[in-house]
PDB file of N, CA and C in Angstrom:
ATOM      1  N   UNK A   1      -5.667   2.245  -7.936  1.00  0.00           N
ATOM      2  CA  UNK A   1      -4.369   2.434  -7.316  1.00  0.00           C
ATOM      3  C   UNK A   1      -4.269   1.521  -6.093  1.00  0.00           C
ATOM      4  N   UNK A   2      -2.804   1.056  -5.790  1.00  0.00           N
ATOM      5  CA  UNK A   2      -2.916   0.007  -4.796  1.00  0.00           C
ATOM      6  C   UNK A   2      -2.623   1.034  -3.293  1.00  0.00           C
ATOM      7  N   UNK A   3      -2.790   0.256  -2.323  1.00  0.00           N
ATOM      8  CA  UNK A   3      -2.817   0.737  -0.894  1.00  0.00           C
ATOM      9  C   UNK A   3      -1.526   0.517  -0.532  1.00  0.00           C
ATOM     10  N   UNK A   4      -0.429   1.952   0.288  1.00  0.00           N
ATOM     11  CA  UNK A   4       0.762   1.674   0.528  1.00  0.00           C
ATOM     12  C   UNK A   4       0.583   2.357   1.933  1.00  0.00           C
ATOM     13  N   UNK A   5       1.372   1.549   3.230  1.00  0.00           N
ATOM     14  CA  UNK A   5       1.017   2.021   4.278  1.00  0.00           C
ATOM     15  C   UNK A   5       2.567   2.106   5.067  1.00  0.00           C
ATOM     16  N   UNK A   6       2.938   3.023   5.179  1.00  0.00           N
ATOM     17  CA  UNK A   6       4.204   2.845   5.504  1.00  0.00           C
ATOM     18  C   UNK A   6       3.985   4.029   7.292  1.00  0.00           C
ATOM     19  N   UNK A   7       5.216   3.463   8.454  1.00  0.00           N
ATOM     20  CA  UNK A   7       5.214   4.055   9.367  1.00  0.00           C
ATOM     21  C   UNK A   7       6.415   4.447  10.071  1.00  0.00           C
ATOM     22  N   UNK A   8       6.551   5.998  10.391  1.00  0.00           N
ATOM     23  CA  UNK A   8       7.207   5.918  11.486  1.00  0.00           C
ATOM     24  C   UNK A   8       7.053   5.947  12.788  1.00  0.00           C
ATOM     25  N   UNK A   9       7.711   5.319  14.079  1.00  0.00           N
ATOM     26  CA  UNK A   9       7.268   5.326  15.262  1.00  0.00           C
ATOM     27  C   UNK A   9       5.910   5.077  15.498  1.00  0.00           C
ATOM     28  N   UNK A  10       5.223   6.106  16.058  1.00  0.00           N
ATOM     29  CA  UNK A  10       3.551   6.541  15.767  1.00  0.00           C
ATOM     30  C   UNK A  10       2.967   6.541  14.786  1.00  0.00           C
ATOM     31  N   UNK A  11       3.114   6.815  13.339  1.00  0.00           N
ATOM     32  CA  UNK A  11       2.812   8.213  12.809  1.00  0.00           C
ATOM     33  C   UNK A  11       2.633   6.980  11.369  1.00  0.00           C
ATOM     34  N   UNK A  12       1.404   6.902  10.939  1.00  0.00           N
ATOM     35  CA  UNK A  12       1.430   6.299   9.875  1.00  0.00           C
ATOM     36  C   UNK A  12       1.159   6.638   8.614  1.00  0.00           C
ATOM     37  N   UNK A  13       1.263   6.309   7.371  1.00  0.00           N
ATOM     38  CA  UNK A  13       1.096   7.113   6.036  1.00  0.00           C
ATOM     39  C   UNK A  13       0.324   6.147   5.381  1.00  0.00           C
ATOM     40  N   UNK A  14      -0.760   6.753   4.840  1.00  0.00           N
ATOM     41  CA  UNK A  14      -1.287   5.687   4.080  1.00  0.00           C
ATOM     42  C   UNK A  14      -1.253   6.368   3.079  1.00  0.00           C
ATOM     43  N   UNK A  15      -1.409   5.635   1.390  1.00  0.00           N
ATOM     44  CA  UNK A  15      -1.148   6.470   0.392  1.00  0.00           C
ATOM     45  C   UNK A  15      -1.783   5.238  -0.398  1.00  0.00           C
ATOM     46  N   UNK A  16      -2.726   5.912  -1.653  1.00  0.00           N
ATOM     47  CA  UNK A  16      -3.868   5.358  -2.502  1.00  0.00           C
ATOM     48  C   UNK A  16      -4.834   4.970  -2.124  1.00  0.00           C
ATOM     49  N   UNK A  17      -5.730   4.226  -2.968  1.00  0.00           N
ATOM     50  CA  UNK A  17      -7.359   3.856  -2.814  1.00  0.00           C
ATOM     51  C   UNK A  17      -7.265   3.122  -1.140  1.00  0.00           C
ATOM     52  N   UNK A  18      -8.213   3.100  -0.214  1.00  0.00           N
ATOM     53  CA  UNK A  18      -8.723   2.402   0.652  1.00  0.00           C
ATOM     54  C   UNK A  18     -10.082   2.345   0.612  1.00  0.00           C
ATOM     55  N   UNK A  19     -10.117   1.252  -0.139  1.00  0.00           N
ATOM     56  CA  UNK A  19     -11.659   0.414  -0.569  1.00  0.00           C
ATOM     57  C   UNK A  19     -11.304  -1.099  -0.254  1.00  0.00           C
ATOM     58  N   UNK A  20     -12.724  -1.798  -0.503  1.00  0.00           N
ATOM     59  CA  UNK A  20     -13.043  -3.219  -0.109  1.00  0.00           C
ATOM     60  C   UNK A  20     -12.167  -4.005  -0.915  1.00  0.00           C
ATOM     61  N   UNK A  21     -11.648  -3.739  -1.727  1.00  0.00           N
ATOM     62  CA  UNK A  21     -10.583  -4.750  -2.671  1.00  0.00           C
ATOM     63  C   UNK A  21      -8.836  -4.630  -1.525  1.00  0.00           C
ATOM     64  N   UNK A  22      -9.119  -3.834  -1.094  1.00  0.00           N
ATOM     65  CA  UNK A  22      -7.559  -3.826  -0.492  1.00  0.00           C
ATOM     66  C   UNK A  22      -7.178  -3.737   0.886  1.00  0.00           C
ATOM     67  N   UNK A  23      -8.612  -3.868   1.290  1.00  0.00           N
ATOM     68  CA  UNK A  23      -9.001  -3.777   2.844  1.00  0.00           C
ATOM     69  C   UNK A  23      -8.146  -4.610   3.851  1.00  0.00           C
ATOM     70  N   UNK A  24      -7.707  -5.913   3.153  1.00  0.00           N
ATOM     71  CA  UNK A  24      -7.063  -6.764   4.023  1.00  0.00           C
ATOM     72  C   UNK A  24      -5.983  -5.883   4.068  1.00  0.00           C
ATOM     73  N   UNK A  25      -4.948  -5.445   3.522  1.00  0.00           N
ATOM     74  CA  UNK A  25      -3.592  -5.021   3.839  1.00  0.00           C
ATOM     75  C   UNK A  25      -4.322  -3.736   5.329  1.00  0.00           C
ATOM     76  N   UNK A  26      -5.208  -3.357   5.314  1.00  0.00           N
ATOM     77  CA  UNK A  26      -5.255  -2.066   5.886  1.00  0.00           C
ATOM     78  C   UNK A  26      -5.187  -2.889   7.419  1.00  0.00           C
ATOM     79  N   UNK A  27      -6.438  -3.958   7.262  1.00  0.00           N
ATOM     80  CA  UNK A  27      -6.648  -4.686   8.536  1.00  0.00           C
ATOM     81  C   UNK A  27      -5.362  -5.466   9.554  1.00  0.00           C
ATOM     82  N   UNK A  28      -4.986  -5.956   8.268  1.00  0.00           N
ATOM     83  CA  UNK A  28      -3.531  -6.835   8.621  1.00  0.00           C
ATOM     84  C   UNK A  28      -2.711  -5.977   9.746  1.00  0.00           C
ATOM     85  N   UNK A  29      -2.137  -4.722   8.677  1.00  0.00           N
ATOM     86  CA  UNK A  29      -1.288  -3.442   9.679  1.00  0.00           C
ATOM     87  C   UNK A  29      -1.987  -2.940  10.805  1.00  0.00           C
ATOM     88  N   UNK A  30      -3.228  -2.561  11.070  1.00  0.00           N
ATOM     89  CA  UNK A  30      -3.943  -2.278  12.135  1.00  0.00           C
ATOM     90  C   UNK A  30      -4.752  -3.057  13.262  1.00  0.00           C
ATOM     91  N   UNK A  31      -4.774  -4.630  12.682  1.00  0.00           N
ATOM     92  CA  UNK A  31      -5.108  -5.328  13.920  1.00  0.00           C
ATOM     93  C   UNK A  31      -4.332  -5.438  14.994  1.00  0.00           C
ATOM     94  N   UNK A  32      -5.332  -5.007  16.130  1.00  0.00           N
ATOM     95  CA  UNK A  32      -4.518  -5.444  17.649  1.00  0.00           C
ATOM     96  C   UNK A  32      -3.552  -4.106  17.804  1.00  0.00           C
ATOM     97  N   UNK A  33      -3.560  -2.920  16.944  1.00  0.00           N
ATOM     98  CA  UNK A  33      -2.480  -1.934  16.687  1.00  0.00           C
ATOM     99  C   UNK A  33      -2.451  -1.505  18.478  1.00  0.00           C
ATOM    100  N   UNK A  34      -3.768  -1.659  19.116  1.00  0.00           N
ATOM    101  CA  UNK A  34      -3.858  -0.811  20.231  1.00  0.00           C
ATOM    102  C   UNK A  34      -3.421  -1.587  21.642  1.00  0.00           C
ATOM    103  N   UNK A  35      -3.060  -2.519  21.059  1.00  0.00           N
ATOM    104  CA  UNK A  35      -2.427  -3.529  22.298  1.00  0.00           C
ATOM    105  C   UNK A  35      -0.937  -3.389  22.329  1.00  0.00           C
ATOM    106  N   UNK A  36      -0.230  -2.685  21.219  1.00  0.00           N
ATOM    107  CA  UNK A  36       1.169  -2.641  21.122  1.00  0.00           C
ATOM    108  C   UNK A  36       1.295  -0.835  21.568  1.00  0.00           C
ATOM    109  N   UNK A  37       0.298  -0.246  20.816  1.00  0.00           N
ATOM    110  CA  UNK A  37       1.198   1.503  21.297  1.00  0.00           C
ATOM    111  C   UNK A  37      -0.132   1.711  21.627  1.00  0.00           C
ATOM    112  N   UNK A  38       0.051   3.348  22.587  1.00  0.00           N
ATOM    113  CA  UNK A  38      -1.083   4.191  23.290  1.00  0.00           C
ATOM    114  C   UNK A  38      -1.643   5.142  22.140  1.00  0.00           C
ATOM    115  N   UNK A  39      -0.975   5.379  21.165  1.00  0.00           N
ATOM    116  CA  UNK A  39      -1.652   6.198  20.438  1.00  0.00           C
ATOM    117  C   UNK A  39      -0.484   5.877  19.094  1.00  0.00           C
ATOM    118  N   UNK A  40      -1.769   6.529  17.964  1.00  0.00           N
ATOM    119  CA  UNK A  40      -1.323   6.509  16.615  1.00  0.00           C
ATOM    120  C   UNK A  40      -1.718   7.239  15.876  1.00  0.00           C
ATOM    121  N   UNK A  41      -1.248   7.767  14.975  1.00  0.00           N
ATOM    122  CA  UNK A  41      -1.475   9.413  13.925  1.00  0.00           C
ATOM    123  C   UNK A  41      -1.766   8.843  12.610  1.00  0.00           C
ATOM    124  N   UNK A  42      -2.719   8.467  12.439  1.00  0.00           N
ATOM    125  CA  UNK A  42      -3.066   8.306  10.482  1.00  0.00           C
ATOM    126  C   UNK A  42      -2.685   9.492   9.912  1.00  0.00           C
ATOM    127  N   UNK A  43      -2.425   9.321   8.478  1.00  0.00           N
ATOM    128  CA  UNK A  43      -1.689  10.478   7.826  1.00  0.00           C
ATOM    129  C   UNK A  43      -2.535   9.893   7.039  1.00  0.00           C
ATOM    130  N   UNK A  44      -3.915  10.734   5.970  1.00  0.00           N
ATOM    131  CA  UNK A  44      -4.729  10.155   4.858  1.00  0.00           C
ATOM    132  C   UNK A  44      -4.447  11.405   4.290  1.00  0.00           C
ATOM    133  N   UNK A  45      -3.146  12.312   4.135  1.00  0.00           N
ATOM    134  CA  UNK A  45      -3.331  13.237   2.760  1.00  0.00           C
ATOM    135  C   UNK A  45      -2.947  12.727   1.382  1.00  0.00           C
ATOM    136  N   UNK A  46      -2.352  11.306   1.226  1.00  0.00           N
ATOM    137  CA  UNK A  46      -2.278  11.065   0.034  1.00  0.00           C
ATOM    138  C   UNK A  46      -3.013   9.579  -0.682  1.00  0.00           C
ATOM    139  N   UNK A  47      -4.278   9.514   0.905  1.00  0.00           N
ATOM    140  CA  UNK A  47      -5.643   9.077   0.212  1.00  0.00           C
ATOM    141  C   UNK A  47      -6.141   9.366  -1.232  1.00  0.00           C
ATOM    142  N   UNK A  48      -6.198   8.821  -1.948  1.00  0.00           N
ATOM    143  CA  UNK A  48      -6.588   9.387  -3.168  1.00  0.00           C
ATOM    144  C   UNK A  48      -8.351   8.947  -3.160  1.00  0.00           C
ATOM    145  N   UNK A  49      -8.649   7.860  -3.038  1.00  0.00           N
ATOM    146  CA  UNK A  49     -10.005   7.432  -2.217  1.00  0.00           C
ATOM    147  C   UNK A  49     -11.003   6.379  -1.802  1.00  0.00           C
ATOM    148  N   UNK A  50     -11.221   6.616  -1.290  1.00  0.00           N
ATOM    149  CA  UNK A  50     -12.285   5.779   0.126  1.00  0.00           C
ATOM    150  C   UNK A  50     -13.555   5.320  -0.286  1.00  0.00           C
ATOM    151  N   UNK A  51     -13.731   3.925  -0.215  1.00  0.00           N
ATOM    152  CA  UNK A  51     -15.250   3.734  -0.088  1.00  0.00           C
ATOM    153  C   UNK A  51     -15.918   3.539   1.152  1.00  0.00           C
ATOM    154  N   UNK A  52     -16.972   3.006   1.110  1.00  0.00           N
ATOM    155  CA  UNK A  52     -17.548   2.556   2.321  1.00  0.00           C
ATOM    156  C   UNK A  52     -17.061   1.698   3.332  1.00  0.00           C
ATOM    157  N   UNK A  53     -16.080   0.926   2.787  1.00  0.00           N
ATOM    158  CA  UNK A  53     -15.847   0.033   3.829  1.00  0.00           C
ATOM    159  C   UNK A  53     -14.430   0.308   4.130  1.00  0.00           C
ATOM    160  N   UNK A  54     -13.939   1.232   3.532  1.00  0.00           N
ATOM    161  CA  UNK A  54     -12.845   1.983   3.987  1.00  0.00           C
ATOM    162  C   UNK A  54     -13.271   2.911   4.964  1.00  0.00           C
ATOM    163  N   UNK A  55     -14.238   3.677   5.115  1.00  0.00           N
ATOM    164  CA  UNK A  55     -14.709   4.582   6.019  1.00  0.00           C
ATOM    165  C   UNK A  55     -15.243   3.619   7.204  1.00  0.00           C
ATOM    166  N   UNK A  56     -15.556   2.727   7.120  1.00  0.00           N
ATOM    167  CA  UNK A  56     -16.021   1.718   7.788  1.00  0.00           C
ATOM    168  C   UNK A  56     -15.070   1.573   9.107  1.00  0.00           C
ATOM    169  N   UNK A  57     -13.820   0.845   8.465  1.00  0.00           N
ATOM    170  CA  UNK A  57     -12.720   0.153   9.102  1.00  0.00           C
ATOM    171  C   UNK A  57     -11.600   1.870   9.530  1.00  0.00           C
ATOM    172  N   UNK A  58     -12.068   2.473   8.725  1.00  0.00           N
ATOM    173  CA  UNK A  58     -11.353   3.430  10.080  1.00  0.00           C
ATOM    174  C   UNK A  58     -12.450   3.844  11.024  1.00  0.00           C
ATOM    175  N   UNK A  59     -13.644   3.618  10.991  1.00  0.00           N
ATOM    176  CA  UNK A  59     -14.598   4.164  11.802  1.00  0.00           C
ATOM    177  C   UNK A  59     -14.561   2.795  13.267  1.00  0.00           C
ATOM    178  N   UNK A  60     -13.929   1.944  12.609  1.00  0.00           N
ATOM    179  CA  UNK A  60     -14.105   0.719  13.467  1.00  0.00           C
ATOM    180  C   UNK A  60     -12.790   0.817  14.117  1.00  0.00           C
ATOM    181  N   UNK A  61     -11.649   1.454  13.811  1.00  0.00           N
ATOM    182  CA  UNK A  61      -9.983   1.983  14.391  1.00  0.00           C
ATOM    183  C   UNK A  61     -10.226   3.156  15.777  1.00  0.00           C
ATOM    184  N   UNK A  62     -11.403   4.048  15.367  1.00  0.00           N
ATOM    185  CA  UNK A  62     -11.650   4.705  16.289  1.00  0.00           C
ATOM    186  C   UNK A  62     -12.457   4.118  17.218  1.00  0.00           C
ATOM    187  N   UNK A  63     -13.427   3.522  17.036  1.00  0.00           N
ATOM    188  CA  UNK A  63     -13.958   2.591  18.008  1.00  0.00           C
ATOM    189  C   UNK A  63     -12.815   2.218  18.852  1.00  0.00           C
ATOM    190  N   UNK A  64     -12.244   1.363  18.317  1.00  0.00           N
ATOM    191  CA  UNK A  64     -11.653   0.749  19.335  1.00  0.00           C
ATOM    192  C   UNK A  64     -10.444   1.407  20.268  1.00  0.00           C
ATOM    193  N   UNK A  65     -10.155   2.454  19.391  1.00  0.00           N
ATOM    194  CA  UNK A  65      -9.120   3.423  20.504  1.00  0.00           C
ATOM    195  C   UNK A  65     -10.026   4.141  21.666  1.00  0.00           C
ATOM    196  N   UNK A  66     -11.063   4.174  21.360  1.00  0.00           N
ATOM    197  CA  UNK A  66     -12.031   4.270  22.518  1.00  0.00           C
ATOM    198  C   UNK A  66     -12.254   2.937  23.872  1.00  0.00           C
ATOM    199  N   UNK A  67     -12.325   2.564  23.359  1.00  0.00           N
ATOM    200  CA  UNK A  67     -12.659   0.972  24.207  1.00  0.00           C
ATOM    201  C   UNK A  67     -11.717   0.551  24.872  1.00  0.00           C
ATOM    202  N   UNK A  68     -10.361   1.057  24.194  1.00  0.00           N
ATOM    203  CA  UNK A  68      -9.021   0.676  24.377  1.00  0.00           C
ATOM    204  C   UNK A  68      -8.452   1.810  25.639  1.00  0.00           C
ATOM    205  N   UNK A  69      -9.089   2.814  25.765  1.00  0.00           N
ATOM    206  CA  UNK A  69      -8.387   4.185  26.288  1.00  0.00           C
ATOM    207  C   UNK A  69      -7.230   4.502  25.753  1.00  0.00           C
ATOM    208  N   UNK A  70      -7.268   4.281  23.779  1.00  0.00           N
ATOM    209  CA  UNK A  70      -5.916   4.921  23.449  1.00  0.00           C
ATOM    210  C   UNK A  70      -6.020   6.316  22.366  1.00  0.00           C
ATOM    211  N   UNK A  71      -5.296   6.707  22.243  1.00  0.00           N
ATOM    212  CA  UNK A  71      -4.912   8.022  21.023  1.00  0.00           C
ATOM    213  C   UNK A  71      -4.991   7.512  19.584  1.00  0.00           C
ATOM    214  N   UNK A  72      -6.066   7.913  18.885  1.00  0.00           N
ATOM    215  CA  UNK A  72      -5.829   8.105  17.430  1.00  0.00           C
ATOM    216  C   UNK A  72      -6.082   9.297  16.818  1.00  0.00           C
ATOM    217  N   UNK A  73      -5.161   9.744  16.098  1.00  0.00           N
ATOM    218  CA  UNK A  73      -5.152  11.092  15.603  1.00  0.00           C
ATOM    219  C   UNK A  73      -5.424  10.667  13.595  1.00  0.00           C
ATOM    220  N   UNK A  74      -6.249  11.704  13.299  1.00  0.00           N
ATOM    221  CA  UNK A  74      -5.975  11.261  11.601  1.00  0.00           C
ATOM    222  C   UNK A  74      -5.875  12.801  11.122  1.00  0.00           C
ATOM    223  N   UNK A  75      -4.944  13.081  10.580  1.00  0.00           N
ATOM    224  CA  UNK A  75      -4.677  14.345   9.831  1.00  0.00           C
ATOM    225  C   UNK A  75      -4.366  14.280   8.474  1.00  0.00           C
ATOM    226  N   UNK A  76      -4.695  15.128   7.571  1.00  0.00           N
ATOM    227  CA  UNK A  76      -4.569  15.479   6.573  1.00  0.00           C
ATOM    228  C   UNK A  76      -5.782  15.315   5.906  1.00  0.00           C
ATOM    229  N   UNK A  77      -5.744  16.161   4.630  1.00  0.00           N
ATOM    230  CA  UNK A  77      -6.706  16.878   3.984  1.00  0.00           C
ATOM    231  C   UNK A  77      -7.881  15.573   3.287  1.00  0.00           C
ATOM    232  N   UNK A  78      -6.839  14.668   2.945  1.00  0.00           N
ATOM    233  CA  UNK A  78      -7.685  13.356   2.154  1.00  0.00           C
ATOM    234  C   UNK A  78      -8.598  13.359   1.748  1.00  0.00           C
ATOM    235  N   UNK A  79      -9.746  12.364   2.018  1.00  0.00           N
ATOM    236  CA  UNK A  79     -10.798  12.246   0.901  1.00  0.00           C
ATOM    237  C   UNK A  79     -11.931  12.782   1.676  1.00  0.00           C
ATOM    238  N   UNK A  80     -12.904  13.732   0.816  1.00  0.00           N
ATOM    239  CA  UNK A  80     -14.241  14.185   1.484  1.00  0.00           C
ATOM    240  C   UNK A  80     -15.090  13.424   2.041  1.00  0.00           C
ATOM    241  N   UNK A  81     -15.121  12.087   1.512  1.00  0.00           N
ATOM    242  CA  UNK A  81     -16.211  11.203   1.890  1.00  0.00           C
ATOM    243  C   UNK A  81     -16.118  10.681   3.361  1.00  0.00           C
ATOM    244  N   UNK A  82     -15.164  10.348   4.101  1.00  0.00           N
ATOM    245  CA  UNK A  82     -14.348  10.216   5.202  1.00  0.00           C
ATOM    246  C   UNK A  82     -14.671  11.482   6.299  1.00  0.00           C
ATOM    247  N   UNK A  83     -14.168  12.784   5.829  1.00  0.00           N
ATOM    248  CA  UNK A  83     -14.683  14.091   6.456  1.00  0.00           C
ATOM    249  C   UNK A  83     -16.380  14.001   6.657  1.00  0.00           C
ATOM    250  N   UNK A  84     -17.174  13.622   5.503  1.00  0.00           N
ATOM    251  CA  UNK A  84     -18.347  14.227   5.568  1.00  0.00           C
ATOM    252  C   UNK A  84     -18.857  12.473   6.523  1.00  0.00           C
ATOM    253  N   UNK A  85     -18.243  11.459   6.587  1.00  0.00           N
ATOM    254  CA  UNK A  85     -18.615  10.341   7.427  1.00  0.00           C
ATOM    255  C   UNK A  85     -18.782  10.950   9.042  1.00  0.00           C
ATOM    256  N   UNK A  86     -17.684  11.246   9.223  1.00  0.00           N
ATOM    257  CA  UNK A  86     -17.208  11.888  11.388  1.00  0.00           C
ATOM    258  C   UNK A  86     -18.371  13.327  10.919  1.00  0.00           C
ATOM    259  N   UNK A  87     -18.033  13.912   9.890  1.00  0.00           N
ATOM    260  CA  UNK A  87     -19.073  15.351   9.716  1.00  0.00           C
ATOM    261  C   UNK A  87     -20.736  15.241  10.611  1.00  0.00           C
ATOM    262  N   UNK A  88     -20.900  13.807   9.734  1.00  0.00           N
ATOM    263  CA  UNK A  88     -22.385  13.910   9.713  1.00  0.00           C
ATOM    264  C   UNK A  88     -22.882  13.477  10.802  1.00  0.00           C
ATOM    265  N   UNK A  89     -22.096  12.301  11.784  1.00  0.00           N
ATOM    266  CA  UNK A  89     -22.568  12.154  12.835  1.00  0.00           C
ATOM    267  C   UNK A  89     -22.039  13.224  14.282  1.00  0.00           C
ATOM    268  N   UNK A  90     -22.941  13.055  15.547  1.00  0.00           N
ATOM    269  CA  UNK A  90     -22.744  13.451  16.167  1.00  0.00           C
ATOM    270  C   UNK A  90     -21.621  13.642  16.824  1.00  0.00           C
ATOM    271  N   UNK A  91     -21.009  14.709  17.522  1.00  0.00           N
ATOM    272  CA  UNK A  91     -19.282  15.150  17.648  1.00  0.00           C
ATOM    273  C   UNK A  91     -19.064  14.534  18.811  1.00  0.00           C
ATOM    274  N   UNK A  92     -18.008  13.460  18.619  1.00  0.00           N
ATOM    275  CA  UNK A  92     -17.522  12.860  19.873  1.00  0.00           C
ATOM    276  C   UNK A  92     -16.959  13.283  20.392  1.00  0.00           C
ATOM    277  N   UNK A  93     -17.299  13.426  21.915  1.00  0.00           N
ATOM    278  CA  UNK A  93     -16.705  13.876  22.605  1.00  0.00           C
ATOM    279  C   UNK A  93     -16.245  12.605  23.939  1.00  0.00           C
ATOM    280  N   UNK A  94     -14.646  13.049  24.019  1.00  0.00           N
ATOM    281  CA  UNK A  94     -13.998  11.883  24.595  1.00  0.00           C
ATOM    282  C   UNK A  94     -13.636  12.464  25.303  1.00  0.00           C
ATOM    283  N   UNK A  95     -13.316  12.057  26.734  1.00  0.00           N
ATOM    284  CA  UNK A  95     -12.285  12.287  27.570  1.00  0.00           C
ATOM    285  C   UNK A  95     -10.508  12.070  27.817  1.00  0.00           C
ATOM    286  N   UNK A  96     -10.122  12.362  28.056  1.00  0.00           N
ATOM    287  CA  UNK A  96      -8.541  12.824  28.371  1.00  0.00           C
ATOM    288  C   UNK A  96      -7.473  13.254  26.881  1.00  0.00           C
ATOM    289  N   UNK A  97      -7.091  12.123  25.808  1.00  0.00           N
ATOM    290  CA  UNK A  97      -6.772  12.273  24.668  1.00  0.00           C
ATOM    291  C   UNK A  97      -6.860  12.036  23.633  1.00  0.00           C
ATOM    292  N   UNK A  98      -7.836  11.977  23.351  1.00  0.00           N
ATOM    293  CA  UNK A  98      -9.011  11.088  22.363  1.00  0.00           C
ATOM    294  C   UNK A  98      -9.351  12.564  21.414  1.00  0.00           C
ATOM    295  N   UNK A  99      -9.374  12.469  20.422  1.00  0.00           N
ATOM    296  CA  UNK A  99      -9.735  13.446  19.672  1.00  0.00           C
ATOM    297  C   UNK A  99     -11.166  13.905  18.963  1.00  0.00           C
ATOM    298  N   UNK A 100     -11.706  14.887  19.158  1.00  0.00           N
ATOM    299  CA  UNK A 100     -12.542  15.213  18.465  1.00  0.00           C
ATOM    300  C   UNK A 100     -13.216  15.210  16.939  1.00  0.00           C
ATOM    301  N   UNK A 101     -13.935  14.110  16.579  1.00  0.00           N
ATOM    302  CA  UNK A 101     -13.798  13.826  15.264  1.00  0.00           C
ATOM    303  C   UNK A 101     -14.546  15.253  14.167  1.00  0.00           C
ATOM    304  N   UNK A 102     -15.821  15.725  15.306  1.00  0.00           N
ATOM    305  CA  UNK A 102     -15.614  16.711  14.631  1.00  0.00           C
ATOM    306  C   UNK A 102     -14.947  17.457  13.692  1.00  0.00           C
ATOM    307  N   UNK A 103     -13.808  18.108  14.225  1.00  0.00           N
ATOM    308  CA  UNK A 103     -12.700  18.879  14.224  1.00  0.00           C
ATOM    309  C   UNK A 103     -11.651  17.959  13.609  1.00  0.00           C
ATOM    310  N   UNK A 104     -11.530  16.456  13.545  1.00  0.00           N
ATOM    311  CA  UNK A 104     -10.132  16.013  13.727  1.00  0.00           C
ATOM    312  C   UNK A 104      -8.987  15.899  12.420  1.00  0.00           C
ATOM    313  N   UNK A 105     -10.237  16.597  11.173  1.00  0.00           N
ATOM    314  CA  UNK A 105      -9.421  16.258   9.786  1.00  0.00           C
ATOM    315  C   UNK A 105      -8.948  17.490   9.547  1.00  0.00           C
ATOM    316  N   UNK A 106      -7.567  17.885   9.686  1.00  0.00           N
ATOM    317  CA  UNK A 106      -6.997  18.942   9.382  1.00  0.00           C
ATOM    318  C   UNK A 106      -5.958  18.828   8.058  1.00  0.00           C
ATOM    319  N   UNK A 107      -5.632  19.804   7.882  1.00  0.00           N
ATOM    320  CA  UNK A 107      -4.913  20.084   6.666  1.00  0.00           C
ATOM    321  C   UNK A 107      -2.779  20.018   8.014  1.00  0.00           C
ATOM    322  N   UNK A 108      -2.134  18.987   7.690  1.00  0.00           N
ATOM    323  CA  UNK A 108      -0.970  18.552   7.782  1.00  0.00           C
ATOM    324  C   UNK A 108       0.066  19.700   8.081  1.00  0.00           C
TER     325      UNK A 108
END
């Protein structure tokens, strides 16, 4: 399935596979995202699913909203592999509005 990333304001939707075949569209829309807004809401409930280097490059989105001092939020239920990625490592804990990855995959 191909990768469709559509946004409002903040608040972005991604919808189908995010794997290494389609990675550029993901990169394209999200480079530099944190130099234009303070914060941004991934929407992965209609992730269908993720490989490694999809877990990768959002693991590398949160990085940098760190580095950046900005807001990324990712909600929805999406793909386990992603959950059990933030799961397995240690729970970040950020200061001011930075989210807890722990905790941060909720059901929408």
């Amino acid at each position: 399935m191909d990768l469709h990333i559509s946004n409002y304001n903040n608040r972005f939707q991604i919808k189908g596979d995010l794997n290494k075949l389609n990675l550029k569209i993901f990169n394209d829309q999200f480079s530099n995202i944190f130099d234009k807004r303070d914060s941004i809401l991934l929407d992965i409930e209609h992730v269908s699913s993720i490989d490694r280097a999809g877990v990768m490059a959002l693991a590398k989105l949160h990085n940098e909203s760190i580095t950046k001092s900005k807001q990324l939020s990712i909600v929805g239920i999406g793909c386990k592999e992603l959950y059990q990625h933030f799961k397995s490592e240690e729970p970040v804990r950020v200061v001011k509005e930075h989210v807890d990855f722990s905790n941060a995959i909720v059901a929408a």
